[in-house]
Protein backbone atom coordinates (compact mmCIF):
# COMPACT_ATOMS: atom_id res chain seq x y z
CA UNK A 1 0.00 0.00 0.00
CA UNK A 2 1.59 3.32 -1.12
CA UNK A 3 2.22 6.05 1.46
CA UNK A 4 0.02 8.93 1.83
CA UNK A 5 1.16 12.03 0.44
CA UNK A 6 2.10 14.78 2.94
CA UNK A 7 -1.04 17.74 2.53
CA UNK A 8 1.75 20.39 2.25
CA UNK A 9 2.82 18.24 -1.30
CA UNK A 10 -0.53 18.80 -2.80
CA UNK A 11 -2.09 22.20 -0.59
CA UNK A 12 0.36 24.86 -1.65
CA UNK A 13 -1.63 27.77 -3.05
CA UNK A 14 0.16 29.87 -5.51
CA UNK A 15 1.44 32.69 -4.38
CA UNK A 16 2.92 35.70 -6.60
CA UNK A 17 6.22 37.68 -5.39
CA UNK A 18 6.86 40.84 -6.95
CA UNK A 19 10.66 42.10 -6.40
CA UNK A 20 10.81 45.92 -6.20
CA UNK A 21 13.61 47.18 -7.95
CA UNK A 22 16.17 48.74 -6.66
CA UNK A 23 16.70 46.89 -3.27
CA UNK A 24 19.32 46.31 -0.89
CA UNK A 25 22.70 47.81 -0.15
CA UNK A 26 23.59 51.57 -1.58
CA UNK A 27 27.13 52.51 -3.00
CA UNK A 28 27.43 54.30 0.37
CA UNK A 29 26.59 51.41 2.78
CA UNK A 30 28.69 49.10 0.36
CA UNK A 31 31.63 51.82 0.90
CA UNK A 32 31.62 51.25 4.88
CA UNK A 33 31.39 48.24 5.00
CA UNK A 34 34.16 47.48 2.88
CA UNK A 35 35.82 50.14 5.13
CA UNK A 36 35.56 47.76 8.11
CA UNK A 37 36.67 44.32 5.95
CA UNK A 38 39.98 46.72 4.44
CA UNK A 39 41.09 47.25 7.61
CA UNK A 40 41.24 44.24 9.42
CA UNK A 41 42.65 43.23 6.52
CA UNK A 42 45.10 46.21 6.56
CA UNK A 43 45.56 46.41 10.33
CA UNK A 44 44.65 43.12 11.54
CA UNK A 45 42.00 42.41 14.51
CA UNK A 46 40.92 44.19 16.08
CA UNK A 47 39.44 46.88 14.55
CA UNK A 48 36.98 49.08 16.51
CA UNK A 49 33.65 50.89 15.15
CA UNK A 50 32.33 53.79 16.40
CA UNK A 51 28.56 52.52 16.58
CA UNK A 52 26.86 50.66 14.07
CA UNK A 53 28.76 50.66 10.62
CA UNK A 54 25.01 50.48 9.26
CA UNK A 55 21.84 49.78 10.89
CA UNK A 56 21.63 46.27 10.05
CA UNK A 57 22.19 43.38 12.89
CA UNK A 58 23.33 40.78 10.14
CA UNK A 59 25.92 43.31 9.06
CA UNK A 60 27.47 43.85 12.10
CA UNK A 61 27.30 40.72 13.62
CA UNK A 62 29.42 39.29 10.27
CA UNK A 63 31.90 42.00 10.56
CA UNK A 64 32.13 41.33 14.56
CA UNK A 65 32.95 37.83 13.47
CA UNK A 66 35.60 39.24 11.53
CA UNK A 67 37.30 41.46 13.84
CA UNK A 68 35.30 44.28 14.26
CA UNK A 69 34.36 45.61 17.89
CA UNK A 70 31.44 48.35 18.27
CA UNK A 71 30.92 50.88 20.86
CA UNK A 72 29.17 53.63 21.40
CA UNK A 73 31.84 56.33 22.34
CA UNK A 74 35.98 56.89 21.40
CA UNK A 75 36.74 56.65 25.15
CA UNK A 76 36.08 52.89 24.71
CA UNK A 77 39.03 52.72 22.41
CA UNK A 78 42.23 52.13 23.15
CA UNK A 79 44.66 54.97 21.24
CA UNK A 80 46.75 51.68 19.59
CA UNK A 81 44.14 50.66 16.98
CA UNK A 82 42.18 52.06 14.46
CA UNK A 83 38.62 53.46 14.47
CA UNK A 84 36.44 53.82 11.94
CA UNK A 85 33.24 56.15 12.37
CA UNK A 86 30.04 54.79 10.97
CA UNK A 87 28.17 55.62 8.16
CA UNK A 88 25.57 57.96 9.71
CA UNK A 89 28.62 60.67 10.19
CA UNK A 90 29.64 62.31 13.39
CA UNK A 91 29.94 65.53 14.85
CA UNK A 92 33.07 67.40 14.85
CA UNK A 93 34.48 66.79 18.33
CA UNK A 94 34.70 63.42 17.55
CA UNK A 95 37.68 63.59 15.03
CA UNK A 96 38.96 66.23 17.36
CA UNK A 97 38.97 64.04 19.84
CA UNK A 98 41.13 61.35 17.89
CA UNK A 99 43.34 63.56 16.42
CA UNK A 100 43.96 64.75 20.08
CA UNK A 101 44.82 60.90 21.36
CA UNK A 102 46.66 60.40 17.66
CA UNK A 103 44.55 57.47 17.04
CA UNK A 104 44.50 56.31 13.41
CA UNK A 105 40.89 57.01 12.32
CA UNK A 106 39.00 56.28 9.29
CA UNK A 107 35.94 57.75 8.23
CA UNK A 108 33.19 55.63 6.60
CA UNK A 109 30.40 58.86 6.57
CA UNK A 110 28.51 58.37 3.20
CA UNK A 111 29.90 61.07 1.12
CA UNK A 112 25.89 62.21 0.49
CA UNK A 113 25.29 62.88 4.37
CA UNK A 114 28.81 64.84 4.16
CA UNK A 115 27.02 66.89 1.85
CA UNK A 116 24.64 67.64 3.77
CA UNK A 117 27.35 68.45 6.70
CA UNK A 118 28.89 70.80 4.21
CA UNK A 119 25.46 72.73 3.24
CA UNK A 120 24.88 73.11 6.98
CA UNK A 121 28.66 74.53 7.15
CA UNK A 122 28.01 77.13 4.18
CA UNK A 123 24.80 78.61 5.31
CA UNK A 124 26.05 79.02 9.22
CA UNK A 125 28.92 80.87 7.30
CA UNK A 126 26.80 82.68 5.18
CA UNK A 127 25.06 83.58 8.80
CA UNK A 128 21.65 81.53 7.92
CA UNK A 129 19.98 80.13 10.59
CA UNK A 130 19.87 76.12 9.81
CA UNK A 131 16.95 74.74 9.94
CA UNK A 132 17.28 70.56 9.98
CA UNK A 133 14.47 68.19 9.06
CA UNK A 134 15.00 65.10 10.40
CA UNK A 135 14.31 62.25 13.28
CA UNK A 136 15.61 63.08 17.16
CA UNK A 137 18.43 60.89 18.16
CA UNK A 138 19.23 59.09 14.89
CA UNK A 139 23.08 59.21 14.32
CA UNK A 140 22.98 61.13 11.42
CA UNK A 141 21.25 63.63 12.69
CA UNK A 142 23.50 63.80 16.03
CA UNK A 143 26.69 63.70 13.16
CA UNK A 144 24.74 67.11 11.86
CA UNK A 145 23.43 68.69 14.54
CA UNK A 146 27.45 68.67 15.81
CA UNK A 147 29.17 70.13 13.11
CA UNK A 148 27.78 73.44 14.26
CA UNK A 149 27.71 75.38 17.78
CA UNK A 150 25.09 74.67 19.96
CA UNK A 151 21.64 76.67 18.97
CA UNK A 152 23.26 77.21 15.02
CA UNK A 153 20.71 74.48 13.80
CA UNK A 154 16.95 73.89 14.87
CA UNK A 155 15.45 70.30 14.23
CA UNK A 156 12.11 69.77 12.86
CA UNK A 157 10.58 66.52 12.89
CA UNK A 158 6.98 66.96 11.85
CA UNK A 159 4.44 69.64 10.13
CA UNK A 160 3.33 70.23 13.56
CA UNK A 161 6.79 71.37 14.10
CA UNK A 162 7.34 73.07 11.29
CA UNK A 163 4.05 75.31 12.17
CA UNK A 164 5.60 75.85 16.04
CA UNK A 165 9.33 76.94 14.71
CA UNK A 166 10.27 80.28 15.82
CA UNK A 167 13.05 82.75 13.82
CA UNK A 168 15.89 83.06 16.11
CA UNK A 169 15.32 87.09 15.78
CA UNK A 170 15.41 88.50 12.38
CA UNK A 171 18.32 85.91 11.15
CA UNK A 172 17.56 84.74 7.85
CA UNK A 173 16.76 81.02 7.48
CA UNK A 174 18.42 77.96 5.34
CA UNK A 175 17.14 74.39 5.76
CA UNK A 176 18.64 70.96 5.27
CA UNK A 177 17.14 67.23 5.33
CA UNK A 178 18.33 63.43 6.82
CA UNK A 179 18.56 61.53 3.64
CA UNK A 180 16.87 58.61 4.84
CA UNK A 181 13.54 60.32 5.25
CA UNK A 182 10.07 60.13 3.54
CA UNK A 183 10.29 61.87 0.33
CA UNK A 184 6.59 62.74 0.66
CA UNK A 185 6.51 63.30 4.40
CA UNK A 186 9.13 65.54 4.24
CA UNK A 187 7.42 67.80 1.19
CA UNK A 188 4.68 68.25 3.19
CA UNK A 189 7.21 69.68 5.88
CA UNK A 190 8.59 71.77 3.55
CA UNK A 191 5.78 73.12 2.27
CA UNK A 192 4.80 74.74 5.97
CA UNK A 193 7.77 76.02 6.43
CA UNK A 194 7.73 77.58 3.25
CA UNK A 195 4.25 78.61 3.71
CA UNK A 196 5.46 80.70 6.80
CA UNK A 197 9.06 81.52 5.39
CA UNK A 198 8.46 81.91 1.36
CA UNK A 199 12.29 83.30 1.42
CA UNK A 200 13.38 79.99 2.15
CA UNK A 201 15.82 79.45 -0.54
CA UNK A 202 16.32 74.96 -1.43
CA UNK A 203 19.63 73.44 -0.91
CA UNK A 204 22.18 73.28 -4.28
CA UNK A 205 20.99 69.34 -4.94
CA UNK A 206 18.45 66.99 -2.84
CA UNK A 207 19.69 66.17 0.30
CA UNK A 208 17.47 63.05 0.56
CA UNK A 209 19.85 60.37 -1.40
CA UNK A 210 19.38 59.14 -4.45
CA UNK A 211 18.85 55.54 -2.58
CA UNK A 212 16.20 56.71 -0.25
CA UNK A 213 14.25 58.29 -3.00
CA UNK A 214 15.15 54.93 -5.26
CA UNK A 215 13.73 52.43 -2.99
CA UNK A 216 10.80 54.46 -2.13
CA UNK A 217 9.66 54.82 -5.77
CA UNK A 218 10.09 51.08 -6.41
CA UNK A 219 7.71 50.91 -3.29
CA UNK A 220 5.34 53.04 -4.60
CA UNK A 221 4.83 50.95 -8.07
CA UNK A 222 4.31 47.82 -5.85
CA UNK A 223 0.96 49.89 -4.35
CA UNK A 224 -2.27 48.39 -4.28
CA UNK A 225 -1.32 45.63 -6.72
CA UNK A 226 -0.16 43.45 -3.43
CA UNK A 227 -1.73 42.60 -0.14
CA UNK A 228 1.00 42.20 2.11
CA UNK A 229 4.70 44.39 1.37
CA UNK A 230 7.92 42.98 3.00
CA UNK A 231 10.88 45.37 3.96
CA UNK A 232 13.89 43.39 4.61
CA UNK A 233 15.68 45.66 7.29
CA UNK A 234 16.39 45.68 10.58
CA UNK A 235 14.34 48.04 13.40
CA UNK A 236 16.35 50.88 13.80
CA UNK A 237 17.07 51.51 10.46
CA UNK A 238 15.49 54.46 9.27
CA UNK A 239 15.20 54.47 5.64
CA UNK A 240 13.71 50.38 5.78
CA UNK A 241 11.23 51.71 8.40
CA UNK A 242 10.19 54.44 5.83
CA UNK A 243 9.36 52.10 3.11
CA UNK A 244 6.85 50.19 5.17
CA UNK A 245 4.92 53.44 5.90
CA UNK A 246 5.38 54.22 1.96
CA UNK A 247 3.97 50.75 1.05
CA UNK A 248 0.98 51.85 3.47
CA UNK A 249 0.42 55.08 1.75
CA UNK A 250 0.72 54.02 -1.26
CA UNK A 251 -2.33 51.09 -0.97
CA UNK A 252 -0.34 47.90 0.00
CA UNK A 253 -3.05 45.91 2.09
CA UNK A 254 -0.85 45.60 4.66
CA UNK A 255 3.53 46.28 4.97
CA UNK A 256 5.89 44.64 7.77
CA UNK A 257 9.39 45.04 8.45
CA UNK A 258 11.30 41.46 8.96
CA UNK A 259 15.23 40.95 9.83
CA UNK A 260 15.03 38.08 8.22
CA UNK A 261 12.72 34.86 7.01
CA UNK A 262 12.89 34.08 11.25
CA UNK A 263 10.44 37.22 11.41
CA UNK A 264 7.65 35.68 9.26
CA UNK A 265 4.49 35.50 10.63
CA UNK A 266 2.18 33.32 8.49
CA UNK A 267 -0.81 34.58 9.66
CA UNK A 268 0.14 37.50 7.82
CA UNK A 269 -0.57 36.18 4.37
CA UNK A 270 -4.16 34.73 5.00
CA UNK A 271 -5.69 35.54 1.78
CA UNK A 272 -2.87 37.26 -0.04
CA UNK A 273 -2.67 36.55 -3.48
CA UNK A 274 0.39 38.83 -4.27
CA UNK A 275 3.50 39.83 -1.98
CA UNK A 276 6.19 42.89 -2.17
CA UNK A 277 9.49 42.32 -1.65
CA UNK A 278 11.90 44.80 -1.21
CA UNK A 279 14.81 45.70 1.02
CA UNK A 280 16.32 48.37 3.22
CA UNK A 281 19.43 49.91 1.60
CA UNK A 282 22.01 48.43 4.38
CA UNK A 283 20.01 44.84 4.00
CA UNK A 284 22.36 42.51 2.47
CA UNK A 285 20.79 40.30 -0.59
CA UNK A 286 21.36 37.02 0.91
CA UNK A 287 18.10 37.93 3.23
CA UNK A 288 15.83 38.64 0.92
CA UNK A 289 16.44 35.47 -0.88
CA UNK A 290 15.91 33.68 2.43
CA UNK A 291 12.92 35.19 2.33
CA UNK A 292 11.92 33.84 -0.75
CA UNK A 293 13.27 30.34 0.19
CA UNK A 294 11.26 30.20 3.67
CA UNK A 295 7.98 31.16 1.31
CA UNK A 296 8.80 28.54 -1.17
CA UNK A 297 7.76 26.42 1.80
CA UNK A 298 4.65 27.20 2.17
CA UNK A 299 3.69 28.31 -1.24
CA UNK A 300 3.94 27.56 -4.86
CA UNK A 301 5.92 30.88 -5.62
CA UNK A 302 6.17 32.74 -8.79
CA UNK A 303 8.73 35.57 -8.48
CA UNK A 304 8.46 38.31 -10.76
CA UNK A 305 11.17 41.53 -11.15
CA UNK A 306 10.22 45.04 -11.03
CA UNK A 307 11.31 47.77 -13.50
CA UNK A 308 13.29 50.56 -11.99
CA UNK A 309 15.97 52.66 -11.10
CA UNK A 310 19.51 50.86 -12.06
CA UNK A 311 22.02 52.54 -10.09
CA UNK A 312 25.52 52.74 -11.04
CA UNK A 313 27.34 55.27 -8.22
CA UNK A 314 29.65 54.07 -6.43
CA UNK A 315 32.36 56.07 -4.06
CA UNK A 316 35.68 55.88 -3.49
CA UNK A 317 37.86 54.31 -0.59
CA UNK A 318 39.66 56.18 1.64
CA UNK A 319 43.46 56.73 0.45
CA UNK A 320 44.89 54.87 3.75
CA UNK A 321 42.63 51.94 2.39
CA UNK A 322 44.08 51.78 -1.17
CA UNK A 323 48.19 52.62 -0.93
């Protein structure tokens, strides 16, 4: 008598994937990274990081494996071995500080949010009042916030804000932006402010990155076609967090953030006939096809590929990293 065949043989449903496109890392989160692996390789182990490289926990618990010790502050450090500050950027007393205890220190700052540190730089000179739009406590805005005195820059989180911000005196006003913020959230922002302060001139280029916006577009195109959208991205990473409340906005039934496949809930895809995929830009590739694999599980999966963006930047290495 022939065995019975297990229900999950003959019960899969179909289930259609659509992979929003572009996904995953961005030149500058490839640049840190690499940052880290160069020097261990360079300098040997270990090699200490001043917070998270990039907001991913797979990330940093590879490059831990590798050599790489995080903490929070330099005074964790001993002055022997190299540093490298994270991607988010830093304020200014923290290369002062290294310089100070001549510690070798390399800086893995995405040259877009150094952009943005320059802009902020300019208009102070130019005696602007800055005004920064942008998410309390994040790194990067901490790494923005301290590369001017104390009071130079006022942060603005919401519309709410933007209706409650007072003109220090009669100073003239210049604004700047996180770059891993909603592109839509924030032009609604900016339109307040600029309802109340029509003199308020733009920055020279976007400061949200060409990733952020990227990723969110490829979002958008998923949009009502799909019940359930997946972010691949860890919590505390801002611009994977944005792209579920994008998917939201822009008709997804429903959008969750997962680490990884372990996150899945399956409860989540009670009738859902088509799925989202898409990553965070520090969410390395290998996760979203464990995604895929843990759904092939359940599910007779056809995977389709959406058009967008191709990106081609990439950024350069620090010198002590390539002679």
């Amino acid at each position: 008598m022939n065995a019975p065949v297990p229900p999950s043989q003959f019960q899969r449903r179909p289930l259609i994937v659509r992979m929003a496109t572009p996904r995953g890392f961005c030149a500058g989160v490839d640049r840190a990274i690499q940052i880290v692996e160069r020097a261990i390789e360079k300098y040997g182990a270990p090699v200490y990081v001043r917070h998270e490289i990039v907001h991913n926990r797979h990330v940093v618990d590879r490059l831990k494996g590798l050599g790489a010790v995080f903490v929070k502050e330099l005074d964790e450090c001993p002055d022997d071995r190299p540093v490298v500050f994270s991607a988010h950027g830093v304020p200014k007393s923290v290369p002062a500080t290294a310089r100070s205890r001549e510690m070798l220190f390399l800086d893995a700052t995405c040259p877009l949010v150094s952009k943005v540190h320059v802009e902020a730089e300019r208009n102070f000179a130019a005696g602007r009042h800055v005004i920064l739009i942008g998410h309390a406590g994040h790194p990067e805005v901490v790494g923005t916030m301290g590369q001017l005195p104390a009071g130079a820059i006022s942060l603005v989180e919401t519309v709410e804000d933007a209706e409650n911000f007072q003109r220090p005196g009669d100073q003239p006003l210049a604004y700047a932006t996180q770059t891993t913020l909603s592109v839509d959230d924030t032009a609604e922002i900016l339109a307040a402010l600029k309802r109340r302060f029509p003199e308020l001139p733009d920055p020279h280029k976007e400061d949200i990155c060409y990733a952020t916006t990227n990723r969110q577009e490829a979002v958008k195109r998923l949009g009502d076609g799909c019940g359930l959208v997946l972010v691949v991205g860890s919590k505390n990473s801002s611009n994977s967090a944005r792209l579920v409340d994008v998917a939201l906005k822009a008709g997804a039934g429903d959008a969750r953030l997962v680490d990884d496949a372990g996150d899945l809930d399956w409860s989540w895809f009670d009738r859902v006939e088509t799925v989202g995929l898409t990553a965070g830009a520090s969410a390395p590739e290998p996760l979203v096809q464990g995604v895929i694999d843990a759904l092939r599980t359940r599910f007779d999966v056809t995977v389709t590929e959406d058009d967008g963006a191709r990106e081609t930047v990439t950024f350069k290495l620090p010198r002590a990293l390539t002679t």
